[in-house]
Protein backbone atom coordinates (compact mmCIF):
# COMPACT_ATOMS: atom_id res chain seq x y z
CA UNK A 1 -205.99 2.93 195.89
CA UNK A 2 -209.86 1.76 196.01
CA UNK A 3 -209.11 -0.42 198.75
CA UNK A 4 -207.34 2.39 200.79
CA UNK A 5 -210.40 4.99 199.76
CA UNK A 6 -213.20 1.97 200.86
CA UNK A 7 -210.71 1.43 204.40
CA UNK A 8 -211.32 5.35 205.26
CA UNK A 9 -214.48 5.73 204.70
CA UNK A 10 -215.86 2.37 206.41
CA UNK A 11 -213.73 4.58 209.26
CA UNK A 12 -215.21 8.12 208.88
CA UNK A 13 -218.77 6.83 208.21
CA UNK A 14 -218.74 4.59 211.14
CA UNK A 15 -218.78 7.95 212.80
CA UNK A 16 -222.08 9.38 211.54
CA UNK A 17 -224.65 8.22 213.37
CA UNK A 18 -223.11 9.71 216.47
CA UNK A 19 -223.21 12.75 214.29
CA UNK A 20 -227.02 13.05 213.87
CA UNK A 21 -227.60 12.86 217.78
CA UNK A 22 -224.94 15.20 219.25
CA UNK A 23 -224.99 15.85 222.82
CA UNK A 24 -225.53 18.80 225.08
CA UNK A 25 -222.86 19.61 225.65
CA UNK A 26 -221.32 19.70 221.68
CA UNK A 27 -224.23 22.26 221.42
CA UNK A 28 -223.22 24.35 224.67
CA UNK A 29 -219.37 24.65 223.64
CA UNK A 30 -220.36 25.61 219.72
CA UNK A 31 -222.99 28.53 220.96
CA UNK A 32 -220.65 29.41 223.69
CA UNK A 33 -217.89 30.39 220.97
CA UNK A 34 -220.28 31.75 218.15
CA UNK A 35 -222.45 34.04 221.33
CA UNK A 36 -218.80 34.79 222.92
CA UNK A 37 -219.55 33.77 226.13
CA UNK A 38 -216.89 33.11 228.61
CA UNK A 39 -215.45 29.62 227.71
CA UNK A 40 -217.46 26.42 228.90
CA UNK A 41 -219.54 28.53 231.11
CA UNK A 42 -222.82 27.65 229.03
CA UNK A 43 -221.74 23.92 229.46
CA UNK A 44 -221.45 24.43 233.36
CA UNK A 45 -224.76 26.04 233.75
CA UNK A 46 -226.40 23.21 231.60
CA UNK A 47 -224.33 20.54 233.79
CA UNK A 48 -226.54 22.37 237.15
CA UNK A 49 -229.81 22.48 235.13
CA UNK A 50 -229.82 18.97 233.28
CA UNK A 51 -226.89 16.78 234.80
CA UNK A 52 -227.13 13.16 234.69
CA UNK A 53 -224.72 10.54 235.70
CA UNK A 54 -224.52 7.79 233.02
CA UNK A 55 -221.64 4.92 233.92
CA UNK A 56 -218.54 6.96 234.69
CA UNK A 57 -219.95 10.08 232.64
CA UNK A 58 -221.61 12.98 233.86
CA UNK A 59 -223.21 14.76 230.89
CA UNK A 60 -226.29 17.44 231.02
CA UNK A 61 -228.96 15.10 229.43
CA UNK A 62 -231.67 16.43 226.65
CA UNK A 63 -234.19 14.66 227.68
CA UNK A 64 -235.19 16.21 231.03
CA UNK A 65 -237.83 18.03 232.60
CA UNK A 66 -238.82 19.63 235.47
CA UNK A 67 -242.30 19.35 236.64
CA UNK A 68 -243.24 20.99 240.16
CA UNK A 69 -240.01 21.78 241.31
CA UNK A 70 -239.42 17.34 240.64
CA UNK A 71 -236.60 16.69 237.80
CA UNK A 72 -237.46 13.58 235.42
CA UNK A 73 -235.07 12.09 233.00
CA UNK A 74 -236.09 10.25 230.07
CA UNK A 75 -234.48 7.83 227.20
CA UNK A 76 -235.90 9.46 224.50
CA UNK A 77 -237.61 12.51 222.79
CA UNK A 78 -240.50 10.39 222.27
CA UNK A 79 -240.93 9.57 226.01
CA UNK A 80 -240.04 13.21 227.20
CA UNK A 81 -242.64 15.12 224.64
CA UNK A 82 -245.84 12.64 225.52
CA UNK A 83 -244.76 13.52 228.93
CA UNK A 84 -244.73 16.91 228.72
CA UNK A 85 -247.93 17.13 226.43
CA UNK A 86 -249.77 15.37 229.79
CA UNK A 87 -248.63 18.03 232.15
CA UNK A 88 -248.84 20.90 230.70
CA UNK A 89 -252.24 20.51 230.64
CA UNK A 90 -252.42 20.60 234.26
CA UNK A 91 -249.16 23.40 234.46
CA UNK A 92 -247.43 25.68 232.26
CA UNK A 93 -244.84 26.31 234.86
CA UNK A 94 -242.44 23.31 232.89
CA UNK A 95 -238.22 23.47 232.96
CA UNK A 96 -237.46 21.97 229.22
CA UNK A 97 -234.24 20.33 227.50
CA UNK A 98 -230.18 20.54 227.85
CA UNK A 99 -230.84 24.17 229.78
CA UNK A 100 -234.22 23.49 231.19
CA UNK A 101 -235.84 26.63 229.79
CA UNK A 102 -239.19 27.82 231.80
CA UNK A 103 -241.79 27.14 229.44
CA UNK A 104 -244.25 29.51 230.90
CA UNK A 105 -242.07 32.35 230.18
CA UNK A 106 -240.19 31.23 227.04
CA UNK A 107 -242.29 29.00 225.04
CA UNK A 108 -244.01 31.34 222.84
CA UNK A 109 -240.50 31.93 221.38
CA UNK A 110 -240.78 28.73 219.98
CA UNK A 111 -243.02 26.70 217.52
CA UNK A 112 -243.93 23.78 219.54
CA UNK A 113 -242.34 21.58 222.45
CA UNK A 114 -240.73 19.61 219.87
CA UNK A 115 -238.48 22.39 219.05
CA UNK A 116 -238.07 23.79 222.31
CA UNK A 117 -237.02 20.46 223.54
CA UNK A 118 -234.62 19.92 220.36
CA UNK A 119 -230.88 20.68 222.08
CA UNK A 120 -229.64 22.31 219.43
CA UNK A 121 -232.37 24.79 219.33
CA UNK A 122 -232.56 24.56 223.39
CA UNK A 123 -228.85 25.14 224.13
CA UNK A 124 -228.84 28.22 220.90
CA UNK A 125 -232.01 29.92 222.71
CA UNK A 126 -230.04 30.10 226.37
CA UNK A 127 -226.77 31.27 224.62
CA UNK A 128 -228.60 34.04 223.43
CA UNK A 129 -230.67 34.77 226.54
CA UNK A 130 -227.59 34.50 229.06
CA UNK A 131 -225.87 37.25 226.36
CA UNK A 132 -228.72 39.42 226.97
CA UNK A 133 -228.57 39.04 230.33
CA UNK A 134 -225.04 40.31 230.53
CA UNK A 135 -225.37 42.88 228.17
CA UNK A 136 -228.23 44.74 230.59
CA UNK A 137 -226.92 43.46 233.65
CA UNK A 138 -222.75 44.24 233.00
CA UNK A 139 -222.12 41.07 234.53
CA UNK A 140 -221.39 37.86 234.09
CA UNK A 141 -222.16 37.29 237.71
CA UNK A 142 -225.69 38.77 237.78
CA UNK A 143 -226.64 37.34 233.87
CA UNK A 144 -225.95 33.63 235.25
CA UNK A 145 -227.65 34.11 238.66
CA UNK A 146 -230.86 35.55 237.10
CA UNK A 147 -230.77 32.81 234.03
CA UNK A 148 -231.86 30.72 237.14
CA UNK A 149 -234.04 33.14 239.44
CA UNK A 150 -234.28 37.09 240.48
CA UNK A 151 -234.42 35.74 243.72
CA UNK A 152 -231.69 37.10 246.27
CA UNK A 153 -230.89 33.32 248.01
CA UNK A 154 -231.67 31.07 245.28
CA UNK A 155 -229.28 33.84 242.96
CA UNK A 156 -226.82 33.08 245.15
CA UNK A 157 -226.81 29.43 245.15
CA UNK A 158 -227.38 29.00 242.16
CA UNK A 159 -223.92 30.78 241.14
CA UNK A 160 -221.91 28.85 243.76
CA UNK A 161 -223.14 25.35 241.88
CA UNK A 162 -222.39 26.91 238.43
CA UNK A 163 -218.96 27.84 239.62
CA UNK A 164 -217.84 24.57 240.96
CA UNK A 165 -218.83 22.74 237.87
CA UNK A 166 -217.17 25.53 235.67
CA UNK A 167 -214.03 24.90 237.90
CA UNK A 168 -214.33 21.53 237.39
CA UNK A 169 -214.57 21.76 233.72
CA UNK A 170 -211.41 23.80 233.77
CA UNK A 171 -209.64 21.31 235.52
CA UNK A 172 -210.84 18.37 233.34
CA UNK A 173 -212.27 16.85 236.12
CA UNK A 174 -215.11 16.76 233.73
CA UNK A 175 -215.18 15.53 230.08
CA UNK A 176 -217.19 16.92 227.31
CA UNK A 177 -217.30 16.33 224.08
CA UNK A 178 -214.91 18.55 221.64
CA UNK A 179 -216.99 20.66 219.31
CA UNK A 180 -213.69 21.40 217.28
CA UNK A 181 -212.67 17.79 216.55
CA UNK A 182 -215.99 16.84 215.97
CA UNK A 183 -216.06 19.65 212.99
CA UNK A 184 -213.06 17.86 211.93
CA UNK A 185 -214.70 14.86 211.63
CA UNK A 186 -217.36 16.14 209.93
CA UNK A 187 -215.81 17.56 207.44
CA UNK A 188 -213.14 14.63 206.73
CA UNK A 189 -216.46 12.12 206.15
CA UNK A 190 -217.82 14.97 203.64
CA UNK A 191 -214.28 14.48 201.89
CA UNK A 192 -213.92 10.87 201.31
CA UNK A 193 -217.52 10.44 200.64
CA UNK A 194 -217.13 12.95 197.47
CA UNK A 195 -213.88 10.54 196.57
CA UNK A 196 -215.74 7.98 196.27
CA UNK A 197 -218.75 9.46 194.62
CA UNK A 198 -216.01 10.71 192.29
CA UNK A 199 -214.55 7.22 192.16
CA UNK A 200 -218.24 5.75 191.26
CA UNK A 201 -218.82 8.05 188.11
CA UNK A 202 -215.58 6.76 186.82
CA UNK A 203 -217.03 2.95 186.76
């Protein structure tokens, strides 16, 4: 029976460290559900604002920016903050994280770049804005043209490249990670770990 519990969780735990640096797109499908937005369109809008091809994957990436109208990606936080700390000294007018918030207009909602830039608080903040938008606008239409611009032509081509990934998503021409399995997961490593914490005491 030890044997069998130390087999499962070697398994399960094997899993965590994935777990502490979950993706974009994890984030986009969870606040999607819990902000009832229409389902994967938060994960198609972050595909348009922070897409990156990596091997055969195409994934919105957390560690991008957009300086002066130029998108940079990054390997790491570390590389994408001492970035950003250089040019927003020259420009406040910076797109930030999974859904490239402005951070001219939406930074002060935040405590620092560190936690604008963190994707879970990135992809939460532009669940909550696109809802807002819909709820003055009426329409799901208008709320994910004017997440991008109030503009009349970039509006409109900016919804025709968030449709196509959308239909792409609802095709599965695109994978993303399951926010529902990965739960799962979660909580089946939080159940052998207490077995054998349980199993520990009894030594």
């Amino acid at each position: 029976m030890r044997f069998l519990l130390i087999f499962f969780s070697l398994f399960y735990f094997s899993e965590i460290p994935a777990k502490e640096n979950k993706s974009c797109d994890f984030y986009t499908e969870k606040y999607g559900k819990i902000y009832n937005l229409p389902n994967k369109l938060l994960t198609s809008i972050s595909l348009v604002e922070s897409g990156l091809k990596k091997k055969d994957n195409f994934k919105p990436w957390p560690w991008t920016l957009n300086i002066a109208g130029k998108s940079k990606y990054f390997n790491s936080k570390s590389e994408t903050v001492n970035y950003l700390k250089e040019s927003l000294r020259k420009s406040k007018n910076a797109d930030i994280g999974c859904m490239q918030i402005n951070y001219k207009y939406h930074g002060h909602m935040f405590n620092d770049i560190e936690q604008m830039l963190n994707p879970e608080n990135n992809v939460k903040y532009a669940a909550e804005f696109l809802r807002k938008l819909f709820t003055k606008y009426k329409s799901w239409n208008e709320a994910i043209s004017r997440y991008h611009s109030s503009q009349p032509d970039r509006k409109k081509k900016y919804l025709m490249k968030v449709k196509n990934y959308w239909d792409d998503l609802r095709q599965k021409k695109i994978k993303i990670s399951n926010y529902k399995n990965d739960q799962i997961n979660k909580d089946k490593v939080k159940y052998f770990r207490d077995i054998l914490k349980n199993e520990r005491l009894k030594i």
